[in-house]
Structures are given as C-alpha cells and as structure tokens.
N, C-alpha and C. Protein backbone atom coordinates (compact mmCIF):
# COMPACT_ATOMS: atom_id res chain seq x y z
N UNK A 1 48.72 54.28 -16.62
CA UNK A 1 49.92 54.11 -15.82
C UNK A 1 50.79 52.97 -16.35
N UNK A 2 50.28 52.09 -16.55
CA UNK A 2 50.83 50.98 -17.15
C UNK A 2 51.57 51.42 -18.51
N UNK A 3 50.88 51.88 -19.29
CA UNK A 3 51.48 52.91 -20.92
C UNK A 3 53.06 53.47 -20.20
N UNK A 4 52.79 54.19 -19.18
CA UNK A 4 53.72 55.22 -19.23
C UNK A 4 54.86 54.04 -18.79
N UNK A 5 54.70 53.24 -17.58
CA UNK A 5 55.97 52.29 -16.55
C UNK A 5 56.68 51.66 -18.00
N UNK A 6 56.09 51.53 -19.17
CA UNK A 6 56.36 50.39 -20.64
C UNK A 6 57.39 51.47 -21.27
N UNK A 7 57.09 52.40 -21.21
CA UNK A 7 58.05 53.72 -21.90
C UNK A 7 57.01 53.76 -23.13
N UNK A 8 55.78 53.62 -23.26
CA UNK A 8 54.81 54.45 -23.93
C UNK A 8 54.25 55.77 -23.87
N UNK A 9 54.77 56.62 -23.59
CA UNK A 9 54.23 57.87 -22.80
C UNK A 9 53.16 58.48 -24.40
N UNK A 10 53.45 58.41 -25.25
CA UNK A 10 52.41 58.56 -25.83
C UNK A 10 50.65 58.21 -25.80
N UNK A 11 50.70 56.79 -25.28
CA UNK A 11 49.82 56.13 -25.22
C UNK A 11 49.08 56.51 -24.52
N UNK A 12 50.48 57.27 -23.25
CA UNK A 12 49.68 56.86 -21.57
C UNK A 12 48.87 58.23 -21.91
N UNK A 13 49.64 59.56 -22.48
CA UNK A 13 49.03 60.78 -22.86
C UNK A 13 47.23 60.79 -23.30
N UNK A 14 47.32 59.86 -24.46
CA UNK A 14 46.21 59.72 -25.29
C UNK A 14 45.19 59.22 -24.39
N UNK A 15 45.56 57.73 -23.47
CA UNK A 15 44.52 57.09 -22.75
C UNK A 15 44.35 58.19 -21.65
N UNK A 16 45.47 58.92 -20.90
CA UNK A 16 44.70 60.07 -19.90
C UNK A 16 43.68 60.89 -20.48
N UNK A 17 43.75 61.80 -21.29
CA UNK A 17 43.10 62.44 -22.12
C UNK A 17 41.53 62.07 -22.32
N UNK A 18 41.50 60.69 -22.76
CA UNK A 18 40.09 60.16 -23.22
C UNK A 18 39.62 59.53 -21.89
N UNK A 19 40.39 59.31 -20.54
CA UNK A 19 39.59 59.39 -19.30
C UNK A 19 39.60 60.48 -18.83
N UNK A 20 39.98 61.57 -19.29
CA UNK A 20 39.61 62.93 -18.67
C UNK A 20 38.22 63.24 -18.90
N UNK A 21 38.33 63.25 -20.52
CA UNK A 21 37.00 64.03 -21.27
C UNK A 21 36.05 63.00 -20.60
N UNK A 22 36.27 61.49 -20.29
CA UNK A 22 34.92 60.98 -19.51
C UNK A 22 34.23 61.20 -18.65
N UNK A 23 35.32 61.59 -17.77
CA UNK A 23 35.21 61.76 -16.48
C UNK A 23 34.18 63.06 -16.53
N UNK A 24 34.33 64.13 -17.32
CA UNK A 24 33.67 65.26 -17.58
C UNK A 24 31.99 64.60 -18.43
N UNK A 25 32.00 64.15 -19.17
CA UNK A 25 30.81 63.40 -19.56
C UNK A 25 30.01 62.72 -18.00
N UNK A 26 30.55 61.98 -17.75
CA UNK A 26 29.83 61.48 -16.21
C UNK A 26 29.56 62.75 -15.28
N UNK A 27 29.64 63.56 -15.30
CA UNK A 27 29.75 64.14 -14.24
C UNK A 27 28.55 65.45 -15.08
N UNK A 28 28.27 65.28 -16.15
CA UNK A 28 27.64 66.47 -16.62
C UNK A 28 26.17 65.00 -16.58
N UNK A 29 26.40 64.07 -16.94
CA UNK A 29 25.04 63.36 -16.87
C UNK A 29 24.95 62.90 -15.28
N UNK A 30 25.50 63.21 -14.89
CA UNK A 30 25.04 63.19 -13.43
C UNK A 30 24.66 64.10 -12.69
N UNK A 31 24.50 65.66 -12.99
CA UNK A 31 24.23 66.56 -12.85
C UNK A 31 22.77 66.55 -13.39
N UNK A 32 22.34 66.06 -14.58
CA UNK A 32 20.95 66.04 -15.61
C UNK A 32 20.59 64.80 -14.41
N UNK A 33 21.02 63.78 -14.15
CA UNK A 33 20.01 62.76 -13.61
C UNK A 33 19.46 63.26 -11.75
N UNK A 34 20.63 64.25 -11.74
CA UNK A 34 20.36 64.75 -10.15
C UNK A 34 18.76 65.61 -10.47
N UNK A 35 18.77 66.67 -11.68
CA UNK A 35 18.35 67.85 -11.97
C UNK A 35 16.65 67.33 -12.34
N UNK A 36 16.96 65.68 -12.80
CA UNK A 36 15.54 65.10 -13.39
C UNK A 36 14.82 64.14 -12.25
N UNK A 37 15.88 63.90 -10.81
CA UNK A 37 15.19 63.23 -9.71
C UNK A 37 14.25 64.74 -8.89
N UNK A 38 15.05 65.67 -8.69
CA UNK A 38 14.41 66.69 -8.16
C UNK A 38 12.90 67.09 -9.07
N UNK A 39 13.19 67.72 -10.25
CA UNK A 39 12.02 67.21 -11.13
C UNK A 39 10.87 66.34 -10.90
N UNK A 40 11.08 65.53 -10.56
CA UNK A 40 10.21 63.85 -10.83
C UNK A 40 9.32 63.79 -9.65
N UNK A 41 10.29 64.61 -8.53
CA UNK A 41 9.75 64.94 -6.82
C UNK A 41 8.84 65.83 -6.76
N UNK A 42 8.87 66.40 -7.71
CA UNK A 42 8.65 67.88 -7.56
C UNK A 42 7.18 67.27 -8.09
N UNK A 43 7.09 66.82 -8.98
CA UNK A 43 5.61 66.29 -10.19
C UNK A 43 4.50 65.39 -9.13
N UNK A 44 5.67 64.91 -8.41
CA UNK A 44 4.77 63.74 -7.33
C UNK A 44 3.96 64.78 -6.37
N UNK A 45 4.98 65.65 -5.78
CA UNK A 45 4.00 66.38 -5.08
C UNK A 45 3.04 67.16 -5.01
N UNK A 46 2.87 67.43 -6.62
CA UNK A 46 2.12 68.06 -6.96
C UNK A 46 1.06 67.17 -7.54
N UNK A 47 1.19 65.67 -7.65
CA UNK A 47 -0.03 64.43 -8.22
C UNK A 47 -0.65 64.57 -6.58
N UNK A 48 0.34 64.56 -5.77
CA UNK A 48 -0.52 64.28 -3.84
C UNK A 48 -1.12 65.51 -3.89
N UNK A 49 -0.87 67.06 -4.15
CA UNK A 49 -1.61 67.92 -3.96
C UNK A 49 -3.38 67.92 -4.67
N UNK A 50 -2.94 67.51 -6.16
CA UNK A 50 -4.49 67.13 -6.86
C UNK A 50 -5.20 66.06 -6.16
N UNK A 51 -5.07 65.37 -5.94
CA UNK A 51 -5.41 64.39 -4.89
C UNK A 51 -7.14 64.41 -4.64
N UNK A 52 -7.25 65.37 -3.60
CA UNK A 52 -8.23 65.75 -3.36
C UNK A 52 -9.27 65.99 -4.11
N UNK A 53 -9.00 66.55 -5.29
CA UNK A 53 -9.75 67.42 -6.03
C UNK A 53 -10.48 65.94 -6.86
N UNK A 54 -10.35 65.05 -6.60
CA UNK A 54 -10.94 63.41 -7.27
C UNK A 54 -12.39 63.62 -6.32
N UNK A 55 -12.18 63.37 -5.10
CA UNK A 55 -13.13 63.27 -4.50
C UNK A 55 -14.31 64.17 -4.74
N UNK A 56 -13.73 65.23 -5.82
CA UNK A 56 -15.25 66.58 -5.92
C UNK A 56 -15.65 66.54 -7.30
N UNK A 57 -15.19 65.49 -8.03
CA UNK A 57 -15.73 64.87 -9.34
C UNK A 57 -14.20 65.21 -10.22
N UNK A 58 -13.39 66.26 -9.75
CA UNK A 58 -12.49 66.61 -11.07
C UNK A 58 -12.32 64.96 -12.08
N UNK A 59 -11.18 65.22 -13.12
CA UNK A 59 -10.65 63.89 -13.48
C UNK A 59 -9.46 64.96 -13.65
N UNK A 60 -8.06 63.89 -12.98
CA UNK A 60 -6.85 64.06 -13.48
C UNK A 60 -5.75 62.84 -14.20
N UNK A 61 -5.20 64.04 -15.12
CA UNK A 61 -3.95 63.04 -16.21
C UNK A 61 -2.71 63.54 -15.58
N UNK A 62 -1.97 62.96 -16.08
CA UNK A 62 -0.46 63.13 -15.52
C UNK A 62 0.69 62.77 -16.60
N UNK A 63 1.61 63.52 -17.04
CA UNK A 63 2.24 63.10 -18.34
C UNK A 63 1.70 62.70 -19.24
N UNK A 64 0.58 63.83 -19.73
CA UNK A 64 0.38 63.69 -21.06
C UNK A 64 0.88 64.26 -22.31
N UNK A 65 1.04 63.38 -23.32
CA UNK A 65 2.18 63.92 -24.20
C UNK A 65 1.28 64.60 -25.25
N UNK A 66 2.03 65.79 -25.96
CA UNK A 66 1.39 66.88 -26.65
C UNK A 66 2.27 66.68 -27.75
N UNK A 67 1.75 68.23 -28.69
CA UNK A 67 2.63 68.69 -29.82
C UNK A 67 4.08 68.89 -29.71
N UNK A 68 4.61 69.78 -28.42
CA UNK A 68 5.24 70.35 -28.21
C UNK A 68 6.71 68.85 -27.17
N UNK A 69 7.65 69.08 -27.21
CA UNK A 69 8.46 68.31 -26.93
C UNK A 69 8.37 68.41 -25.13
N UNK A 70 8.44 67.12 -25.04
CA UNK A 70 8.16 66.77 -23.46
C UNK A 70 6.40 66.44 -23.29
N UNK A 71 5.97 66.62 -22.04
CA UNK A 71 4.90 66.45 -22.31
C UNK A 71 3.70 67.52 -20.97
N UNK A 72 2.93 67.49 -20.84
CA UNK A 72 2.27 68.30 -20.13
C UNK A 72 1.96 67.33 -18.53
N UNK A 73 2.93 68.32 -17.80
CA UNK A 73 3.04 67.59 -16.41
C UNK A 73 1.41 66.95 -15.38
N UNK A 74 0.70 67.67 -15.89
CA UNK A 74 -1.16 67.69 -14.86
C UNK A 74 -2.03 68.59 -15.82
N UNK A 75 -2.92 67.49 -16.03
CA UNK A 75 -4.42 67.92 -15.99
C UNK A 75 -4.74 67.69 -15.37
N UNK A 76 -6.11 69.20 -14.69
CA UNK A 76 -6.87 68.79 -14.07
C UNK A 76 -8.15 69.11 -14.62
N UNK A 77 -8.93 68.28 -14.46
CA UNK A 77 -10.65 68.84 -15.57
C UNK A 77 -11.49 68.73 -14.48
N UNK A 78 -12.09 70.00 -14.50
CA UNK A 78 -13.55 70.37 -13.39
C UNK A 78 -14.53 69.46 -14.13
N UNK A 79 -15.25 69.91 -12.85
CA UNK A 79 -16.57 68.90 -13.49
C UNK A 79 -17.42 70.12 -14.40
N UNK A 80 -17.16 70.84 -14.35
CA UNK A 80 -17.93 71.94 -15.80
C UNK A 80 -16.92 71.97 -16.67
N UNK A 81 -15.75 71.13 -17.22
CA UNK A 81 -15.12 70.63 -18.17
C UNK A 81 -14.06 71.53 -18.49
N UNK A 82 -13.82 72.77 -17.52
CA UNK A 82 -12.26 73.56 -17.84
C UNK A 82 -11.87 72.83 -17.66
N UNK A 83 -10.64 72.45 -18.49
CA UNK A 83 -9.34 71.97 -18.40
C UNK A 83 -8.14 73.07 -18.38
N UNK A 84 -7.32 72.38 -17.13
CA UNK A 84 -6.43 73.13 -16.71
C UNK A 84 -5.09 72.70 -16.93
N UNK A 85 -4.21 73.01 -17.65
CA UNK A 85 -2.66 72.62 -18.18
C UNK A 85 -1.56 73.14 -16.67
N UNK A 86 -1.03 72.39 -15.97
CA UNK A 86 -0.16 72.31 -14.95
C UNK A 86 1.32 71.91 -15.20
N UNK A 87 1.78 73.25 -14.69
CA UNK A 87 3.10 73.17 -15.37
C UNK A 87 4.28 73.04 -14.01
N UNK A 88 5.02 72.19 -13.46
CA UNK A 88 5.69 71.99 -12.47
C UNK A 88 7.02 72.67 -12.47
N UNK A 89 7.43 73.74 -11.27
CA UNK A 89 8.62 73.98 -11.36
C UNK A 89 8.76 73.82 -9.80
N UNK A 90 10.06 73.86 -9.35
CA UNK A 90 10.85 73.82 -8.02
C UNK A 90 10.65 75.17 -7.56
N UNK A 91 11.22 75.45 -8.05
CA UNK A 91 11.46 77.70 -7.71
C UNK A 91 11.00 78.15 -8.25
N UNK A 92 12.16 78.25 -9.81
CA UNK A 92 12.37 79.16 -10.30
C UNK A 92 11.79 79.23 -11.74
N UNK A 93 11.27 79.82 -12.68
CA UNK A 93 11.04 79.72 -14.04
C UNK A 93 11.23 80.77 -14.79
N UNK A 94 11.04 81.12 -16.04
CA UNK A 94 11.21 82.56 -16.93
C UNK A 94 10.54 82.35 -18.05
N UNK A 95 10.48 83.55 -18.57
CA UNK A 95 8.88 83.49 -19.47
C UNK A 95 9.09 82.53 -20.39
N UNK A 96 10.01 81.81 -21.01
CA UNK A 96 9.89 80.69 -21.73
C UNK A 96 8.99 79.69 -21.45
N UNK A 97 9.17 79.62 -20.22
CA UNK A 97 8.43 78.24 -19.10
C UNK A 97 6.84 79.08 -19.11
N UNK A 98 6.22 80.25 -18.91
CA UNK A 98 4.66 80.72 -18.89
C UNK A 98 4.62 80.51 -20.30
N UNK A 99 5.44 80.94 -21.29
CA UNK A 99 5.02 80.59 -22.75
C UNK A 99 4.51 79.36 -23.20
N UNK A 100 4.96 78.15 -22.55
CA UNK A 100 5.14 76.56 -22.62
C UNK A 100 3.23 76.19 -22.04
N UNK A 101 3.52 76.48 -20.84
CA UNK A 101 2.31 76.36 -20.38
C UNK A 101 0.93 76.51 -21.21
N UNK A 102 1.39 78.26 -21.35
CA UNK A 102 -0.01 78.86 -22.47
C UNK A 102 -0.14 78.33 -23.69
N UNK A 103 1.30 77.67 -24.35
CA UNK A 103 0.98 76.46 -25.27
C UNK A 103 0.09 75.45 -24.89
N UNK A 104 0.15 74.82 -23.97
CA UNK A 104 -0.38 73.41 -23.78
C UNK A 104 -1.67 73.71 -23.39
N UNK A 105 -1.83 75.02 -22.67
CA UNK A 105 -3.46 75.05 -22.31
C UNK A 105 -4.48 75.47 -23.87
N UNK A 106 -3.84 76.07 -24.30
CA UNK A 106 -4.30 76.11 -25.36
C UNK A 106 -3.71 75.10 -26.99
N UNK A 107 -3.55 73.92 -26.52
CA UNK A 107 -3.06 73.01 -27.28
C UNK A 107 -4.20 71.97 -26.78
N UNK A 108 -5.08 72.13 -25.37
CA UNK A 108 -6.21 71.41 -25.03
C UNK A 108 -7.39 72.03 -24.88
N UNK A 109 -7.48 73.64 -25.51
CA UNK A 109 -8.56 73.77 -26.02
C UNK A 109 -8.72 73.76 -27.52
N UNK A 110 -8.17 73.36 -28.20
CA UNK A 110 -8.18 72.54 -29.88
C UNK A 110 -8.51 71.37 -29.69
N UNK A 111 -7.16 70.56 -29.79
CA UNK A 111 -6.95 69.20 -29.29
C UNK A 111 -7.85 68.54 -28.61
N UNK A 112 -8.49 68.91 -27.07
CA UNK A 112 -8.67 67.99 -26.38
C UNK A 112 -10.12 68.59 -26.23
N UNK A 113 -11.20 68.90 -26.73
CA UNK A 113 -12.58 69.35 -26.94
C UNK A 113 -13.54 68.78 -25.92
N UNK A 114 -12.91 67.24 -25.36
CA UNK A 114 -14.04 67.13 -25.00
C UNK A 114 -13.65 66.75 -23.41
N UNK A 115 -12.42 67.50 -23.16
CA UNK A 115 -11.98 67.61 -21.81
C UNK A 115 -11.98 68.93 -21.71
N UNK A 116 -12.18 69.31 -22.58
CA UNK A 116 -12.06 70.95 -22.42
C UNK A 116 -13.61 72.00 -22.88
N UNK A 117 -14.53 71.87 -23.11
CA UNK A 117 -15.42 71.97 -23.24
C UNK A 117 -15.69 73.35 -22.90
N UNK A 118 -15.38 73.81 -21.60
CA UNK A 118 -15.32 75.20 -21.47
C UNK A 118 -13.78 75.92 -21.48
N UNK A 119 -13.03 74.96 -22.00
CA UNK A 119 -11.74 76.06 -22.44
C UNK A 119 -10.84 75.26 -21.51
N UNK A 120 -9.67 76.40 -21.41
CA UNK A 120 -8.26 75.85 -20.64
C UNK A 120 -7.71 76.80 -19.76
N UNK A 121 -6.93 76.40 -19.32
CA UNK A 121 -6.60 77.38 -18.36
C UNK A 121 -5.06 76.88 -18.25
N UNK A 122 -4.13 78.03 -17.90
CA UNK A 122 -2.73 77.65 -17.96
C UNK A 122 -2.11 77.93 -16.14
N UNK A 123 -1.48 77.26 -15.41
CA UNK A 123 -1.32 77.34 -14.43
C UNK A 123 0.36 76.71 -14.22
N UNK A 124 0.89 77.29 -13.51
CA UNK A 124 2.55 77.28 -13.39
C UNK A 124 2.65 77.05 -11.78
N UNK A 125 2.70 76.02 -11.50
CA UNK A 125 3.06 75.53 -9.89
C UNK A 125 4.10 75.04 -9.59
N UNK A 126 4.58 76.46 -8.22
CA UNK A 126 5.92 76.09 -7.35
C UNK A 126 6.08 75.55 -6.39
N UNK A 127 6.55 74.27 -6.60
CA UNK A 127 6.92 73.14 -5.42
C UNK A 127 7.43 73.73 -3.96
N UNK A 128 8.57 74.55 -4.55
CA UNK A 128 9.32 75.32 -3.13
C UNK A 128 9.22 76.44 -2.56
N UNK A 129 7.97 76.59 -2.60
CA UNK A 129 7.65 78.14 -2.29
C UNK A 129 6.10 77.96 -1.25
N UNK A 130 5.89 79.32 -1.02
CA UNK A 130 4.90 79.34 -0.57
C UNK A 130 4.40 80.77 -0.19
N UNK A 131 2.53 80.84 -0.34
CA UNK A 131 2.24 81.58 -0.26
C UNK A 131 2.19 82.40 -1.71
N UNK A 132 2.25 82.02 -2.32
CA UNK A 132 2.51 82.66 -4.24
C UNK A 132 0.77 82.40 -4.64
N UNK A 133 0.33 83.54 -5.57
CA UNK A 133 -1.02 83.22 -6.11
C UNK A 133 -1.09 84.30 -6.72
N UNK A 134 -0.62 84.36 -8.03
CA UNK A 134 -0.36 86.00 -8.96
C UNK A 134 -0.66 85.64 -10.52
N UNK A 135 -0.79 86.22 -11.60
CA UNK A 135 -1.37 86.02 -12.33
C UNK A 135 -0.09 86.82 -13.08
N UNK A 136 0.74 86.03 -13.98
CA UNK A 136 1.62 86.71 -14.86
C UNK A 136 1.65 85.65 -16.60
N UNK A 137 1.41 87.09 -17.75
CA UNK A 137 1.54 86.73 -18.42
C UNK A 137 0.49 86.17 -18.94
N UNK A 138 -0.95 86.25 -18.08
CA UNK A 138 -1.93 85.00 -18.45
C UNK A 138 -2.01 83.78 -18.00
N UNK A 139 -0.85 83.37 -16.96
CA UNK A 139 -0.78 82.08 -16.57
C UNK A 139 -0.67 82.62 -15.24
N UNK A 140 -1.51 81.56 -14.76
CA UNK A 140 -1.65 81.61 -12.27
C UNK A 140 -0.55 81.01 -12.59
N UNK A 141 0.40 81.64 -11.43
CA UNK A 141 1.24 81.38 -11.03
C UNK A 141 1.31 80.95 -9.27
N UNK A 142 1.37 79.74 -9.02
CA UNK A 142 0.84 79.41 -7.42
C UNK A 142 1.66 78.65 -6.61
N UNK A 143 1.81 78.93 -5.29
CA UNK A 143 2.66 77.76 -4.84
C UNK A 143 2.03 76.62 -4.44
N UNK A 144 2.26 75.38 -4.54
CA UNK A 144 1.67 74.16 -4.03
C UNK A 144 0.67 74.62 -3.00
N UNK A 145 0.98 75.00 -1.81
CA UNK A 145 0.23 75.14 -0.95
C UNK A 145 -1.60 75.91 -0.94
N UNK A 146 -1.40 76.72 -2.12
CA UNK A 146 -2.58 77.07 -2.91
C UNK A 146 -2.88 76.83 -3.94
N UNK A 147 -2.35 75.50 -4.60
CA UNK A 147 -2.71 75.25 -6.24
C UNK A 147 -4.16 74.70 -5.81
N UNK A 148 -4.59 73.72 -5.14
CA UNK A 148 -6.41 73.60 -5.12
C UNK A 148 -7.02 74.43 -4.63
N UNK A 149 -6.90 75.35 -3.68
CA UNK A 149 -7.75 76.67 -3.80
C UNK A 149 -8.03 77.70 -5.28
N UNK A 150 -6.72 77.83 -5.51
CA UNK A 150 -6.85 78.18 -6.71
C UNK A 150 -7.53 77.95 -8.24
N UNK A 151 -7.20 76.32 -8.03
CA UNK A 151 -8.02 75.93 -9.40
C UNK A 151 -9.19 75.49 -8.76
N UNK A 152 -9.90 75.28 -7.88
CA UNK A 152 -11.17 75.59 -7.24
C UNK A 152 -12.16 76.67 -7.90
N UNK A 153 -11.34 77.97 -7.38
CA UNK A 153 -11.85 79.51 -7.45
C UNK A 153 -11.74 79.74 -8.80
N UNK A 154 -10.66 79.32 -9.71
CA UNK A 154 -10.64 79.52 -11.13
C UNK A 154 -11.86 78.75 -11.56
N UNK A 155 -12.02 77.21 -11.53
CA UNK A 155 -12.98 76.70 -12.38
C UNK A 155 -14.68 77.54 -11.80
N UNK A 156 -15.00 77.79 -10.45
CA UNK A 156 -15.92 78.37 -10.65
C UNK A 156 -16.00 79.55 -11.16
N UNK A 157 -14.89 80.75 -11.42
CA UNK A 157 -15.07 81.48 -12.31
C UNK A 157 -15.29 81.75 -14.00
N UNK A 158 -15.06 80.38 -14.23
CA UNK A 158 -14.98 80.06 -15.54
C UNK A 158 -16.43 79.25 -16.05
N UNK A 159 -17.17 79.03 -14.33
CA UNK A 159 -18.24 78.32 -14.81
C UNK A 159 -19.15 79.62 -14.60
N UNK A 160 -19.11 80.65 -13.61
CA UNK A 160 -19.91 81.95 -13.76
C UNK A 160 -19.70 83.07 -14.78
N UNK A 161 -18.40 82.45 -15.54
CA UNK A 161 -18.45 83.11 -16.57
C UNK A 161 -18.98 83.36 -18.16
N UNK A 162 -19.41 81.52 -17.52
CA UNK A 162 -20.12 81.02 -19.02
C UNK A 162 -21.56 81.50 -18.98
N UNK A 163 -22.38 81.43 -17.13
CA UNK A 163 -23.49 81.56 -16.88
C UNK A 163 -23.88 82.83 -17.67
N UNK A 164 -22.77 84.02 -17.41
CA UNK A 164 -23.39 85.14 -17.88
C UNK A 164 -23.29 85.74 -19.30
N UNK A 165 -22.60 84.71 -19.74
CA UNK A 165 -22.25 84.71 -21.31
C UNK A 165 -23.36 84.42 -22.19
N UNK A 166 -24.25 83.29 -21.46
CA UNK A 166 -25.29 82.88 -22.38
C UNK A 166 -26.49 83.56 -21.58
N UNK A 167 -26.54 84.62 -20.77
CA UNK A 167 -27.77 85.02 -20.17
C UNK A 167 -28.14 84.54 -18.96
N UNK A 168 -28.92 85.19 -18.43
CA UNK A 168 -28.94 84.71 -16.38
C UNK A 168 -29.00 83.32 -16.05
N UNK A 169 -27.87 83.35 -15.29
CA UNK A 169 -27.83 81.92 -14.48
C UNK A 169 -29.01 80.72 -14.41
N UNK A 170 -29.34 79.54 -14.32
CA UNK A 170 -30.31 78.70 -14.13
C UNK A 170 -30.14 79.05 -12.23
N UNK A 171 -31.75 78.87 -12.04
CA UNK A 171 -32.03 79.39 -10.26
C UNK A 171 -32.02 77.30 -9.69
C-alpha cells in the first residue's frame, strides 16, 4: 500500500503478488500440520489401546524407523515372538497403505529375527470406525475397538499354527 500511495504501482504489483503466493504457502502448510495433529491423535490412541496387552507379557515399540520412508507406527510382539507391524489410519486408506504395511511386516520378519521369531503379521488399524475386523489383501484390517482382540486371536493362531507344523502339540 505504501508502493502504490508513492506512485510505485509497479512495486506495489510485485510486493502483492509475492504476499499472495505466501499467503497460499501458509495455508497449504497449515493444512499438512492440521492433517499431521489428527495423525499423531490417531497413533496415541492406538499406544492407549496396546496398553493392555503389556500386562500379558507382549513388548511394544512405537515409531520405529525402517527401510521404507517414514517409519512403522506399533509393534506389538506376543510372547511366542509374532511380531505384528501396525499401521494407523483415521478412516480411510487404499491399497497403497495395505501394501506399506505388508512391507514392514515383512521387513520384521528379515530384519528383526529376534522379535520376530515366529514371523509377522501385518495389521491396518482404524481410529474412526468401529466394529471393522476383515482380512484384505493379507493385512487385518480392524477398528480400534477390536485391535486387542484381534491380535490376541491372531498371535494364538500363529502359535497353534506352529504347534502343528512341527507335530502334536506339547500336553
């Protein structure tokens, strides 16, 4: 404003211009910092949901960083040593996001041998939902409200699966 009252109208042009395009910069990283608090909420509630699962021997990690860019939102490791790769969404996801997952679960049965001992398991948990427990792609797909039932019922299937792999169960 000042440019233009001087009889600079060039100036004032140029300086509007480069507070326009800012104004558009702020407002697109403020959109990413809105998009990464919801995110961040979303991860917590799903650290309070594992919670429990301490008290029955599991061990859990939380942002652990991998091969792959970003890092793997929850492990959870049974006490018969599946390790389970936990992948956090709000809603919504698409097979890019089950692809990601089935990376990392199987990026900790290489990698991580001795958290993973009987393998991995890939699991995709929705914060905002409920009532979800479906199996797409190879990856459980669950809503919060059943992610520890779920990886409950998974790790003992994975531990009766080993039983009968190597021959009848110990009595």
């Amino acid at each position: 404003l000042w440019a233009a009252s001087v009889s600079a109208a060039l100036v004032a042009v140029c300086l509007l211009i480069v507070a326009a395009a800012l104004g558009l910069c702020a407002r697109r990283w403020l959109s990413l910092a809105r998009r990464s608090r919801v995110g961040a909420r979303s991860e917590d509630a799903v650290q309070r949901a594992l919670e429990p699962l301490s008290a029955d021997g599991w061990r859990l990690r939380h942002s652990l960083p991998w091969q792959g860019r970003g890092d793997i939102d929850s492990v959870a490791i049974a006490p018969g040593r599946i390790a389970i790769a936990i992948e956090t969404k709000t809603r919504t996801y698409d097979a890019h996001h089950l692809a990601r997952v089935r990376e990392q679960a199987a990026w900790l049965s290489r990698r991580r041998r001795r958290w993973a001992r009987s393998g991995a398991l890939a699991v995709m948990c929705l914060v905002h939902a409920r009532g979800v427990e479906r199996v797409e792609d190879d990856v459980f797909v669950v809503s919060i409200d059943r992610l520890t039932c779920v990886l409950r019922l998974a790790a003992r299937m994975g531990r009766d699966m080993r039983s009968t792999d190597s021959g009848p169960a110990p009595s």
